[in-house]
Protein backbone atom coordinates (compact mmCIF):
# COMPACT_ATOMS: atom_id res chain seq x y z
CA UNK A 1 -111.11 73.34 151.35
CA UNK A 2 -113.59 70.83 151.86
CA UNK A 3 -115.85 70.49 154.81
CA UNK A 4 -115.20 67.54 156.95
CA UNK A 5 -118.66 65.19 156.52
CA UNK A 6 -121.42 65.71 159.43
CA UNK A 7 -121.89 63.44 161.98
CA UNK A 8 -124.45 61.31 162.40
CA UNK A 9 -126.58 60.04 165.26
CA UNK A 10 -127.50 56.27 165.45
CA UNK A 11 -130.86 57.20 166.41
CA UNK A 12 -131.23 58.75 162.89
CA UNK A 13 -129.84 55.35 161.17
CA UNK A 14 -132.79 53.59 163.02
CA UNK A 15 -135.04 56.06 162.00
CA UNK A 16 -133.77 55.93 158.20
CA UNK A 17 -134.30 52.14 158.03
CA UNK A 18 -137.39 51.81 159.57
CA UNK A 19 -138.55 54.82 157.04
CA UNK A 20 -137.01 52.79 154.43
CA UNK A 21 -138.79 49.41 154.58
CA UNK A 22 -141.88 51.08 155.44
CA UNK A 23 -141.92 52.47 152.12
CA UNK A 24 -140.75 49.14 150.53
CA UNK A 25 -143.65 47.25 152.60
CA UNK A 26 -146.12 49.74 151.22
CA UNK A 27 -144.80 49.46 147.60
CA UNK A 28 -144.90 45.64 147.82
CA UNK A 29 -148.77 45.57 148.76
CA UNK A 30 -149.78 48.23 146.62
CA UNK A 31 -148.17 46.05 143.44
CA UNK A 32 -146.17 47.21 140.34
CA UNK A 33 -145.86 50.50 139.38
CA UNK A 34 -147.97 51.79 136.65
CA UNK A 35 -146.50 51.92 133.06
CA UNK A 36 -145.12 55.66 132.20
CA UNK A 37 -147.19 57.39 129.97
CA UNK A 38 -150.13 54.39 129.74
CA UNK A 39 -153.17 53.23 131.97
CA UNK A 40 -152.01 49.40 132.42
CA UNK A 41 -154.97 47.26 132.04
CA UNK A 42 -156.02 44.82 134.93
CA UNK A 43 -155.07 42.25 132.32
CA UNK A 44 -151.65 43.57 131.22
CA UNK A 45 -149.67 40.70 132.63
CA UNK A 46 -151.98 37.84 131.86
CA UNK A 47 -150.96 34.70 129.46
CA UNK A 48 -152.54 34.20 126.11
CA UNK A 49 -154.24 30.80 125.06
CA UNK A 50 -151.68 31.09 121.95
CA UNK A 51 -148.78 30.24 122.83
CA UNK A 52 -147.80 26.90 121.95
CA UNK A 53 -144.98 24.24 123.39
CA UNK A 54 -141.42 24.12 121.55
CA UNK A 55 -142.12 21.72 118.73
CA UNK A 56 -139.44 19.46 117.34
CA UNK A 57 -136.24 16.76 117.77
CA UNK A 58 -133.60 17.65 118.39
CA UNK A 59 -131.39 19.66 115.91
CA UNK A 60 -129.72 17.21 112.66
CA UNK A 61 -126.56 18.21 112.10
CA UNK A 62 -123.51 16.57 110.88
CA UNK A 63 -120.31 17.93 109.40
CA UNK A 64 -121.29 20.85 106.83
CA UNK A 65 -120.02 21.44 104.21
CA UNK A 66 -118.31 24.79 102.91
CA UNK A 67 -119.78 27.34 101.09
CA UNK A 68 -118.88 26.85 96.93
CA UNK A 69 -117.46 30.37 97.39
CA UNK A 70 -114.66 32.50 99.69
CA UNK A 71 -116.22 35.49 101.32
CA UNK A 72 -115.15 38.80 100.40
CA UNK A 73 -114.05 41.05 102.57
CA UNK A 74 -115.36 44.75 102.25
CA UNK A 75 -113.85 46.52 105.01
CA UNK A 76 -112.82 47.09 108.19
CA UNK A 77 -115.94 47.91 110.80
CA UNK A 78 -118.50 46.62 112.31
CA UNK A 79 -122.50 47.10 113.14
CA UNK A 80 -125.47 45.78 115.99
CA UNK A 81 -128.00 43.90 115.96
CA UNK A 82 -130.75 46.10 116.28
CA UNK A 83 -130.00 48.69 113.26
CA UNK A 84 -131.78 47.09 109.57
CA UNK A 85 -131.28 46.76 107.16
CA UNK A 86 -127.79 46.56 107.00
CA UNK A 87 -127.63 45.17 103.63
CA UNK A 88 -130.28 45.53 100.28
CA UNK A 89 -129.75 44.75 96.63
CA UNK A 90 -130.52 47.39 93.69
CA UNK A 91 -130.07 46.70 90.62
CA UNK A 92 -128.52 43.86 91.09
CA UNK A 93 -126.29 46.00 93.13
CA UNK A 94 -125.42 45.18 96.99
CA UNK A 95 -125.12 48.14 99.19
CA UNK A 96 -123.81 48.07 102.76
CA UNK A 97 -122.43 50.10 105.46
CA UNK A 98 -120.92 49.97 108.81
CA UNK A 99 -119.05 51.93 111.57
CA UNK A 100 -115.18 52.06 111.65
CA UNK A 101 -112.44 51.97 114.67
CA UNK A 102 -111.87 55.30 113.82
CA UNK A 103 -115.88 56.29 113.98
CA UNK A 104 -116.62 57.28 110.11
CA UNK A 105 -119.53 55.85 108.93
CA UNK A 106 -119.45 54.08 105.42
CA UNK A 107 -121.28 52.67 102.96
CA UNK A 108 -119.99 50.73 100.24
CA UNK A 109 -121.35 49.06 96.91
CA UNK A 110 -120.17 45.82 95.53
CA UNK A 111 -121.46 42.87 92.71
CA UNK A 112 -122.07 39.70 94.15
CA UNK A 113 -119.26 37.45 93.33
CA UNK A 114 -116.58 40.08 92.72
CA UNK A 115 -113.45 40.04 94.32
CA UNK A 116 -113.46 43.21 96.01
CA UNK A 117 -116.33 45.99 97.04
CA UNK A 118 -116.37 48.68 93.62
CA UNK A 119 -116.66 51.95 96.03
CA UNK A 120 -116.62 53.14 99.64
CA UNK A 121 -117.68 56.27 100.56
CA UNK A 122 -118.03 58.10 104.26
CA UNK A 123 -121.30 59.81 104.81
CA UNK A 124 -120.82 60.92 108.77
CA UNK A 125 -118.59 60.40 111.72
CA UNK A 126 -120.21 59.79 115.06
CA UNK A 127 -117.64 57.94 116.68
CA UNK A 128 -116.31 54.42 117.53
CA UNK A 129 -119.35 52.17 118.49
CA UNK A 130 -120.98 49.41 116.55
CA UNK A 131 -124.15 50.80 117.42
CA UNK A 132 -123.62 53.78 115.14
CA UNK A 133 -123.66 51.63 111.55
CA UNK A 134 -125.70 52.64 109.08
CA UNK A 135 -129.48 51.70 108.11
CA UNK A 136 -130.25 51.61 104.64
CA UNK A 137 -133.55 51.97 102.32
CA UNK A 138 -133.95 51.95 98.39
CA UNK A 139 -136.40 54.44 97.78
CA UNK A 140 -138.81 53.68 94.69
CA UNK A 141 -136.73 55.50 91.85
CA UNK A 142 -133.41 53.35 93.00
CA UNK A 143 -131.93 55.90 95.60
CA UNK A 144 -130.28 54.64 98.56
CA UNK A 145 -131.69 56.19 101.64
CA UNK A 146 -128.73 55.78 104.91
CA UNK A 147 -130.36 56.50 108.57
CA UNK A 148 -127.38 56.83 111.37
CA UNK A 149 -126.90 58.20 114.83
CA UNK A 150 -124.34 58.15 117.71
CA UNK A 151 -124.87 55.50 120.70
CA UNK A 152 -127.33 57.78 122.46
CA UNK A 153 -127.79 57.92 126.19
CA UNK A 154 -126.65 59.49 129.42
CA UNK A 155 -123.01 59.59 129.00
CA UNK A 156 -122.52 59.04 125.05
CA UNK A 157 -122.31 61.00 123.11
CA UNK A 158 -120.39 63.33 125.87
CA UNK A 159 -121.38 66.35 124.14
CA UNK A 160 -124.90 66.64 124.18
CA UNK A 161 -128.28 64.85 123.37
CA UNK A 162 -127.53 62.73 119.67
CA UNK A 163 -129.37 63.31 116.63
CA UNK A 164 -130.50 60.92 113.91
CA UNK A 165 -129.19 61.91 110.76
CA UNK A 166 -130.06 60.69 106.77
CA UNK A 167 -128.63 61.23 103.59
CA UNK A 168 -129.65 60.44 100.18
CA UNK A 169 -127.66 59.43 96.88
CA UNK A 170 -128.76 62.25 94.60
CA UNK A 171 -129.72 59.89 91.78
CA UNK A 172 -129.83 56.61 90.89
CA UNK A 173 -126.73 54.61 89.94
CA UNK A 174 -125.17 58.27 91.24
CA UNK A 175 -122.85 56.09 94.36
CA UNK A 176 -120.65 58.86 94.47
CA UNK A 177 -122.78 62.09 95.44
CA UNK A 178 -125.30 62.16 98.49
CA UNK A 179 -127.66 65.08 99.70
CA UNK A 180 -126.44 66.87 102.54
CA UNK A 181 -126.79 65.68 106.33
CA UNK A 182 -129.96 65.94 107.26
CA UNK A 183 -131.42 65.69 110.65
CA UNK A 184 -134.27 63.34 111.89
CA UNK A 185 -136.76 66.61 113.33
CA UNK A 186 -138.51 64.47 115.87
CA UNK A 187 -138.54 62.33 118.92
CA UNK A 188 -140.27 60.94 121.85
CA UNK A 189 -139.30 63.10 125.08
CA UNK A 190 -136.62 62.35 126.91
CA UNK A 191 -133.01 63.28 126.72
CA UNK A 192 -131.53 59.40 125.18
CA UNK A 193 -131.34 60.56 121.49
CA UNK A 194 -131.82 58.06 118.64
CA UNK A 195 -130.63 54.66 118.42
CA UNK A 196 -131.11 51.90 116.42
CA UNK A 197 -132.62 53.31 113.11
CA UNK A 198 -134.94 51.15 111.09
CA UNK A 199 -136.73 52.18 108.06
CA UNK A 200 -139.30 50.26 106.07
CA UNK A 201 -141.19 52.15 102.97
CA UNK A 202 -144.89 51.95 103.18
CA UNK A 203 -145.69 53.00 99.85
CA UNK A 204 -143.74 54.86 97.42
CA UNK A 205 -143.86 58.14 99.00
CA UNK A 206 -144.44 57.12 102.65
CA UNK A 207 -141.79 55.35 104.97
CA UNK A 208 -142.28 53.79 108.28
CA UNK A 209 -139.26 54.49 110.73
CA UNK A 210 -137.94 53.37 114.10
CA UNK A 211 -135.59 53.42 116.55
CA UNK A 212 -135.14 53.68 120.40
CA UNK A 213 -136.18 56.99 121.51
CA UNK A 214 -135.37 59.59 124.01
CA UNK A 215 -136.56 57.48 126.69
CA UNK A 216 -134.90 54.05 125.45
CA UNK A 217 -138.43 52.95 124.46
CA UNK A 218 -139.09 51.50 121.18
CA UNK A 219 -140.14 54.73 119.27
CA UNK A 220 -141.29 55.18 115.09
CA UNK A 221 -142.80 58.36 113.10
CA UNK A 222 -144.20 57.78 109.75
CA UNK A 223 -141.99 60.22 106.96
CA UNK A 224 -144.44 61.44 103.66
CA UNK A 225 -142.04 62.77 101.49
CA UNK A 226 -139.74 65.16 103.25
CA UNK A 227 -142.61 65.22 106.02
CA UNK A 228 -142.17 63.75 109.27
CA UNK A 229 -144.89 63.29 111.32
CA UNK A 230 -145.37 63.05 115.26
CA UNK A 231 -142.90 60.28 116.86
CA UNK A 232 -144.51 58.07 119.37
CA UNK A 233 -143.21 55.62 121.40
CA UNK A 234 -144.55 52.29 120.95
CA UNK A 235 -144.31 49.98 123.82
CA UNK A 236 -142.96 50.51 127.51
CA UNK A 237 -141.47 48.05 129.54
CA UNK A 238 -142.20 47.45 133.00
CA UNK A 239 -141.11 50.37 135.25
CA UNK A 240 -136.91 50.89 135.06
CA UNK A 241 -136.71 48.15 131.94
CA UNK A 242 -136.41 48.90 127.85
CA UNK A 243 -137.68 46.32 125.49
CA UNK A 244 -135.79 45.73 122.63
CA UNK A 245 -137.30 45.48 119.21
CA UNK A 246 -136.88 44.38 115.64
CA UNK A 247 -138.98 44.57 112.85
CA UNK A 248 -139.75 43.26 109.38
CA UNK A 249 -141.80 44.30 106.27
CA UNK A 250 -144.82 42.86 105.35
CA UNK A 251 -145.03 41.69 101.34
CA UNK A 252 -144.45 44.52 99.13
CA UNK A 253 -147.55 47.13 98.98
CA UNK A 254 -149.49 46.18 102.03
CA UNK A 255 -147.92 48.63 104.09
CA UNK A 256 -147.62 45.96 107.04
CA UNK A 257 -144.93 46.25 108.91
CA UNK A 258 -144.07 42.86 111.88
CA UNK A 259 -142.66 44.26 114.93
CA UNK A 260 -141.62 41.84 117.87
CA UNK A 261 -139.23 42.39 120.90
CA UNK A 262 -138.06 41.49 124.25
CA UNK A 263 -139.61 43.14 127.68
CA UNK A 264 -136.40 44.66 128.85
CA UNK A 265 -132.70 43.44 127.99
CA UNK A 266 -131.91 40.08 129.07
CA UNK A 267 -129.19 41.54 131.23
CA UNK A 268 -132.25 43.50 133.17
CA UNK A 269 -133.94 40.24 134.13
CA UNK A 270 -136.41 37.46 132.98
CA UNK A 271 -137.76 38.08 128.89
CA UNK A 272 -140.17 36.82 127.00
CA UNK A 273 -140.56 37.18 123.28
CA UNK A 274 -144.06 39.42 122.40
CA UNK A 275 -145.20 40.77 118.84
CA UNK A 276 -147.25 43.42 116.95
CA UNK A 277 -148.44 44.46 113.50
CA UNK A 278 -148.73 48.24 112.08
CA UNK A 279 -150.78 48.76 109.46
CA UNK A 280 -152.52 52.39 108.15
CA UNK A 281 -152.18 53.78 112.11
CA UNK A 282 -152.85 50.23 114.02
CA UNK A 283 -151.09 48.14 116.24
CA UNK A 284 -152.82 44.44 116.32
CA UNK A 285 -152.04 41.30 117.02
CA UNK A 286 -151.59 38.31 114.25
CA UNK A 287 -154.95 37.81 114.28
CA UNK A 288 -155.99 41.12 113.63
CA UNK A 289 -157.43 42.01 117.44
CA UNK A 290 -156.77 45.35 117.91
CA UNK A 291 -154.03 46.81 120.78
CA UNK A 292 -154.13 50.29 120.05
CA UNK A 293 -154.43 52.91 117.62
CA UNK A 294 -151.89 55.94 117.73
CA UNK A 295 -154.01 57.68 120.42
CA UNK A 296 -153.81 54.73 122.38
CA UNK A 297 -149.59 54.54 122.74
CA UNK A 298 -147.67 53.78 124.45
CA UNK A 299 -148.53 50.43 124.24
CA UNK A 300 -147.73 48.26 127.75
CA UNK A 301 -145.10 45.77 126.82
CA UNK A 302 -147.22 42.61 127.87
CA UNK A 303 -150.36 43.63 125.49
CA UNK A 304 -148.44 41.82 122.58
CA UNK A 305 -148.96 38.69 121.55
CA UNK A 306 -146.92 36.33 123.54
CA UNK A 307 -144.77 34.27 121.80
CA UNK A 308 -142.55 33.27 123.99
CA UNK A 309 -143.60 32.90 127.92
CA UNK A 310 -140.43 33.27 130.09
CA UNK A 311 -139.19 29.80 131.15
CA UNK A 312 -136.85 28.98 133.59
CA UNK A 313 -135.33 25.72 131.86
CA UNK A 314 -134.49 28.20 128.70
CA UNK A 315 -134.47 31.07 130.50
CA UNK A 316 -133.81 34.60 128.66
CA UNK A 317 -134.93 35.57 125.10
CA UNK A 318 -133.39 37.87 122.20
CA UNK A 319 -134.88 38.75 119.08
CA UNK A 320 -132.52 38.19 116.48
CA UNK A 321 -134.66 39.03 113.08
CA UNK A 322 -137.94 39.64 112.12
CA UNK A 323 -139.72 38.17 108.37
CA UNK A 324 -142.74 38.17 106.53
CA UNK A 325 -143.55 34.30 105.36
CA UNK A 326 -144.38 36.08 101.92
CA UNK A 327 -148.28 35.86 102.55
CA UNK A 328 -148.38 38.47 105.47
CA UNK A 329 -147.33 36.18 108.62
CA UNK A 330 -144.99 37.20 110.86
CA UNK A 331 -142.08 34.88 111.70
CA UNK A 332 -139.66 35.70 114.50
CA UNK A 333 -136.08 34.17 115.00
CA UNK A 334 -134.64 34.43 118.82
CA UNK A 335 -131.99 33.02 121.12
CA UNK A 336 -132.95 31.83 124.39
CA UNK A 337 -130.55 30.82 127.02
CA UNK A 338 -128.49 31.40 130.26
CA UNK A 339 -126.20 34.37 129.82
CA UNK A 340 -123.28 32.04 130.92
CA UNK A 341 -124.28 28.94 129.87
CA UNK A 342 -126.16 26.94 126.76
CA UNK A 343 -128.51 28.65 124.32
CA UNK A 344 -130.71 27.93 121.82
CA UNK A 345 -132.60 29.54 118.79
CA UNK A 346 -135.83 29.51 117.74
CA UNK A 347 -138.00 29.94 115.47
CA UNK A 348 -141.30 31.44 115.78
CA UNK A 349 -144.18 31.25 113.18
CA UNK A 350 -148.00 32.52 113.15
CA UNK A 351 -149.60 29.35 111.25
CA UNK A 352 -152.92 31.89 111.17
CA UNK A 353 -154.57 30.60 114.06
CA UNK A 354 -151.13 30.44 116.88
CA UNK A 355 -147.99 30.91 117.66
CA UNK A 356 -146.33 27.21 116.78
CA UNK A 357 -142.03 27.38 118.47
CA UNK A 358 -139.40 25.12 117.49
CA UNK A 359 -136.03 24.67 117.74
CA UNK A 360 -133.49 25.19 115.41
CA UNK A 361 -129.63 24.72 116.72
CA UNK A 362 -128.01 25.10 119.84
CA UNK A 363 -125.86 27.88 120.54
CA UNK A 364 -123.63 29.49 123.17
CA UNK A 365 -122.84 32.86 124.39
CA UNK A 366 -119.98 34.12 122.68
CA UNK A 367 -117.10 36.61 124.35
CA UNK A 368 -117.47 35.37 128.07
CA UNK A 369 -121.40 35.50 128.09
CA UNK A 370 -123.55 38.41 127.43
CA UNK A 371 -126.41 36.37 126.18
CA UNK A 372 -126.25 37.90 122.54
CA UNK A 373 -125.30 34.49 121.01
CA UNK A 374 -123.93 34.74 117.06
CA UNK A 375 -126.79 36.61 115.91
CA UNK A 376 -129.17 35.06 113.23
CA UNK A 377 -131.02 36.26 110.01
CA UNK A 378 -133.93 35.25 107.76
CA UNK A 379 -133.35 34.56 104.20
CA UNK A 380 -135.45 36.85 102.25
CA UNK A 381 -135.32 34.81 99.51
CA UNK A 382 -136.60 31.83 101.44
CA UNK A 383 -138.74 32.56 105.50
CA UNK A 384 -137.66 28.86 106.16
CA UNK A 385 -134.21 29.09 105.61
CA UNK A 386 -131.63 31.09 108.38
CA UNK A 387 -128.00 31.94 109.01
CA UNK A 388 -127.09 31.87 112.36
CA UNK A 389 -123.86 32.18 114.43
CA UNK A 390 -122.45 29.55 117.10
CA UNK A 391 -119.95 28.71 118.74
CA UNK A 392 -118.53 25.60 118.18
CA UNK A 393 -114.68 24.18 119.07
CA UNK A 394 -113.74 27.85 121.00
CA UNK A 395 -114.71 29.70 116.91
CA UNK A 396 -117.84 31.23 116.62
CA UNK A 397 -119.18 30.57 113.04
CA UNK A 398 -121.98 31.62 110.29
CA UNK A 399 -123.93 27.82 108.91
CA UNK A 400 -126.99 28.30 106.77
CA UNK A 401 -130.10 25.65 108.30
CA UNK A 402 -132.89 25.33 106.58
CA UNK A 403 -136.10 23.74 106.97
CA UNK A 404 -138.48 21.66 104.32
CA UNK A 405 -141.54 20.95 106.84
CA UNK A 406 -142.47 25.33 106.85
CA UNK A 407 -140.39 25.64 110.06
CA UNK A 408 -141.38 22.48 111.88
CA UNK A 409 -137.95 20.67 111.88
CA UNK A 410 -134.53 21.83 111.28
CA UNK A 411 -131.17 20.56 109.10
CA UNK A 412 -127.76 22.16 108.81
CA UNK A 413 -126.76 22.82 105.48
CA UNK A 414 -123.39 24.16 105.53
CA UNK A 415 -120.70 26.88 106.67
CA UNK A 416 -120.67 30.34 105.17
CA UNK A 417 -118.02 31.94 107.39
CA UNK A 418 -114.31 31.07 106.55
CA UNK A 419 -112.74 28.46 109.00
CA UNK A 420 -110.18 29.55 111.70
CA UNK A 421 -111.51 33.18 111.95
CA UNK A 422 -114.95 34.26 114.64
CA UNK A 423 -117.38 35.18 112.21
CA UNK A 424 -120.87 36.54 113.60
CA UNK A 425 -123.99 38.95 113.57
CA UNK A 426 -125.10 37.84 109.95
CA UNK A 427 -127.35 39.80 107.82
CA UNK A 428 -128.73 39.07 104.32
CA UNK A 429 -130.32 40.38 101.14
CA UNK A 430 -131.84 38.86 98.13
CA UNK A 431 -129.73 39.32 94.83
CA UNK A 432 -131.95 37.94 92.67
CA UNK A 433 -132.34 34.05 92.90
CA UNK A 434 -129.03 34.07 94.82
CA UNK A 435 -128.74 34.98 98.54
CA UNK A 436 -125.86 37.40 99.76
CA UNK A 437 -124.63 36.17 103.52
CA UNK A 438 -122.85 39.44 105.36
CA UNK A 439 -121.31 38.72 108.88
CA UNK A 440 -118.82 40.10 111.11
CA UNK A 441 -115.48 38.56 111.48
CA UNK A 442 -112.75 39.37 114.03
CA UNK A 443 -112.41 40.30 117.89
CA UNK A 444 -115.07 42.24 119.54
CA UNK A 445 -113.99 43.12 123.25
CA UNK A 446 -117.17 45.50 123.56
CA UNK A 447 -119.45 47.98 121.36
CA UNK A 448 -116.50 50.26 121.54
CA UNK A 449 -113.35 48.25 121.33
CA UNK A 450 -113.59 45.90 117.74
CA UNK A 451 -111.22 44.90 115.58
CA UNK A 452 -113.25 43.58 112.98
CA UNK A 453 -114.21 43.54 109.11
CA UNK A 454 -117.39 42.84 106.96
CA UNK A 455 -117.39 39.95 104.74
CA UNK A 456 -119.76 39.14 101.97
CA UNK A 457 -120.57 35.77 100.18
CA UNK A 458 -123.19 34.94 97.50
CA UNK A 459 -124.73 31.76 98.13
CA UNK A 460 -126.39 29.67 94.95
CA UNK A 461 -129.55 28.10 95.76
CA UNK A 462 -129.52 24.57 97.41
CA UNK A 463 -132.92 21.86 97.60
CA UNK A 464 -134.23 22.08 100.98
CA UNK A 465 -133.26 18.92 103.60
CA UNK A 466 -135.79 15.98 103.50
CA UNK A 467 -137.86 16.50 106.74
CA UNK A 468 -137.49 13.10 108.85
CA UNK A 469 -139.95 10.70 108.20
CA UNK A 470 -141.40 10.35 111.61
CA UNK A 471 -143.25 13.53 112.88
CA UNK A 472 -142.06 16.05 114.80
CA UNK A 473 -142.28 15.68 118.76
CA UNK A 474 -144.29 17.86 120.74
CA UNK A 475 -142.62 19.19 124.07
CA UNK A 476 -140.20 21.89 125.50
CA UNK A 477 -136.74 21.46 125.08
């Protein structure tokens, strides 16, 4: 039997109170809490000189036409945001993966253009969540590297911290066999597991990869064959907040990898968009001004270059993908907007001397508002073309806009997803001179409840849009 509760004296509910917003006053004049694990600067929260105003007319669209081909559909599943690369080419191969309703995780292999995906296999089970799809990596002799974990954090999985796991496909062109499971040996402390696995090789032997560590901070280790070295975390938010981060490779042997992500989640509060570059044990800025080296982590969220300053008109950001403009400038691509109201995306580019925003398309939340828009992707066949998701007439659908003035005004081009269905969270990956568009389609209640399937479509290459013939306007939107 329980005990009946104490009672207790009014003069102690004073006393409580007063205690109470003493300690709040006292907090308030001694200013924000220091950063976990960091020194914050004096500096930490002050604007940069780069940032520049949104650039650009409005969006041009008109009615767009369809893609020349029907997506395929590859499966039933679904996958995040934050997880890349979903998709990559081989050998003129396309391999992807994703989670199912059931919680196996596959990865499949298809042809561009064929009717069907040629072969499916599972390589795990970590439950039903769309955070949980597969990462993949082609290793230098034409393996297929797959990085996975469960939904990590205080009350998922139920049984215990998570793990990262990876597997390998024995040989090349070998789809059908993969090593055993293998198990990601280190972490940043805290009890939060592994989300969010991103790989990007470094050199032949030596692999850059990230995730959100056991403290839900942005968190990477650097593998050397089967070696892993020391995980660190990378940035920390401001006390109680996670930033979010997505990253990109730099061109092909420079080991640069483009990092940039939000403060905290936009449900947390007010976000800007801020960026880094790794190179050889170095986290910079775009112009090469040095943040930290790896004695130097956790870096403080703010120290970043700031490329986008929070703004009340626009309100909250989201990094949506993360490119390389093929000469070692990082471009970002981000939704800003009112969790239940209007969005936008944008599109951020380093020119070499700033940070120059514009505007791409207008968007809206989708499912009731939780600020995470349609998604949108680079093309990695082209930094100035993107797929992006919006909702337009109740249907949230995938259009391909592209850009002929190096990101400084914006056409639509046409529809990739299939009309009447929702079609979102696009991905992409070069198949030689074609693109191949992957997106979501279905119902998605919640990371857990999905009743969705991956479809593919290989795009031909189209000329660019004429940029307008009057220049581009210079102000916010």
């Amino acid at each position: 039997m329980s005990r009946p509760p104490l009672p207790v004296r009014p003069s102690l509910v004073v006393l409580c109170a007063a205690a109470a917003l003493l300690v709040a006053l006292v907090a308030a004049l001694a200013g924000p809490p220091p950063v976990r694990g960091a020194a914050v600067p004096t500096d930490c929260l002050r604007a940069q000189s780069q940032v520049a105003h949104v650039q650009g007319p409005p969006e041009v669209s008109g009615p767009l036409a369809p893609a020349a081909r029907r997506p395929t559909i590859l499966g039933r599943g679904a996958w995040s945001f934050f997880g890349d690369q979903r998709a990559i080419t081989v050998g003129g191969i396309v391999y992807t993966g994703w989670v199912t309703r059931s919680g196996d995780v596959v990865v499949a292999r298809f042809v561009p253009g064929a009717p069907h995906a040629s072969s499916k296999v599972v390589i795990g089970h970590t439950g039903t969540d769309d955070h949980n799809n597969p990462s993949l990596l082609p290793t230098a002799d034409g393996r297929i590297v797959a990085f996975f974990s469960p939904h990590s954090g205080r009350f998922i999985p139920r049984s215990g911290p998570g793990h990262m796991y990876y597997r390998m496909t024995v040989a090349p062109g070998r789809f059908d066999r993969w090593t055993r499971t293998r198990r990601v040996p280190v972490n940043a402390p805290g009890e939060l597991g592994f989300t969010y696995p991103n790989a990007i090789a470094l050199s032949n032997d030596k692999t850059f990869v990230a995730w959100r560590g056991g403290c839900w901070e942005p968190t990477f280790a650097i593998k050397e064959g089967d070696r892993w070295g020391r995980a660190r975390e990378i940035v920390v938010g401001p006390r109680g907040a996670r930033p979010y981060a997505k990253y990109g490779a730099g061109p092909p042997g420079s080991g640069l990898v483009h990092m940039c992500y939000t403060e905290r989640h936009p449900n947390q509060g007010h976000t800007g968009v801020h960026c880094l570059e790794y190179r050889d044990g170095r986290f910079t800025r775009a112009d090469g001004t040095l943040v930290a080296g790896l004695r130097g982590l956790p870096i403080p969220a703010a120290k970043g270059d700031e490329v986008y300053r929070f703004d009340r008109r626009l309100r909250q950001a989201w990094v949506m993908d993360v490119a390389d403009d093929g000469h070692g400038h990082p471009l970002v691509a981000f939704s800003v907007g009112n969790p239940r109201g209007p969005q936008h995306y944008l599109f951020g580019r380093w020119t070499g001397t700033h940070w120059r925003l514009t505007q791409i398309a207008r968007a809206f939340s989708d499912f009731g508002g939780r600020l995470e828009a349609g998604g949108m992707t680079i093309d990695p066949n082209d930094p100035y073309t993107v797929y992006l998701g919006r909702m337009l007439d109740h249907r949230i659908r995938v259009e391909q806009w592209s850009s002929a003035d190096r990101g400084r005004t914006w056409r639509g081009v046409r529809r990739v997803s299939p009309e009447g269905r929702d079609c979102f969270r696009p991905t992409a990956t070069a198949a030689d001179a074609r693109t191949v568009v992957l997106f979501v389609c279905g119902r998605s209640r919640s990371w857990t409840d999905f009743r969705t399937e991956i479809q593919a479509v290989a795009l031909d290459p189209v000329a660019a849009p004429a940029p307008p013939s009057a220049p581009p306007k210079t102000g916010t939107l």
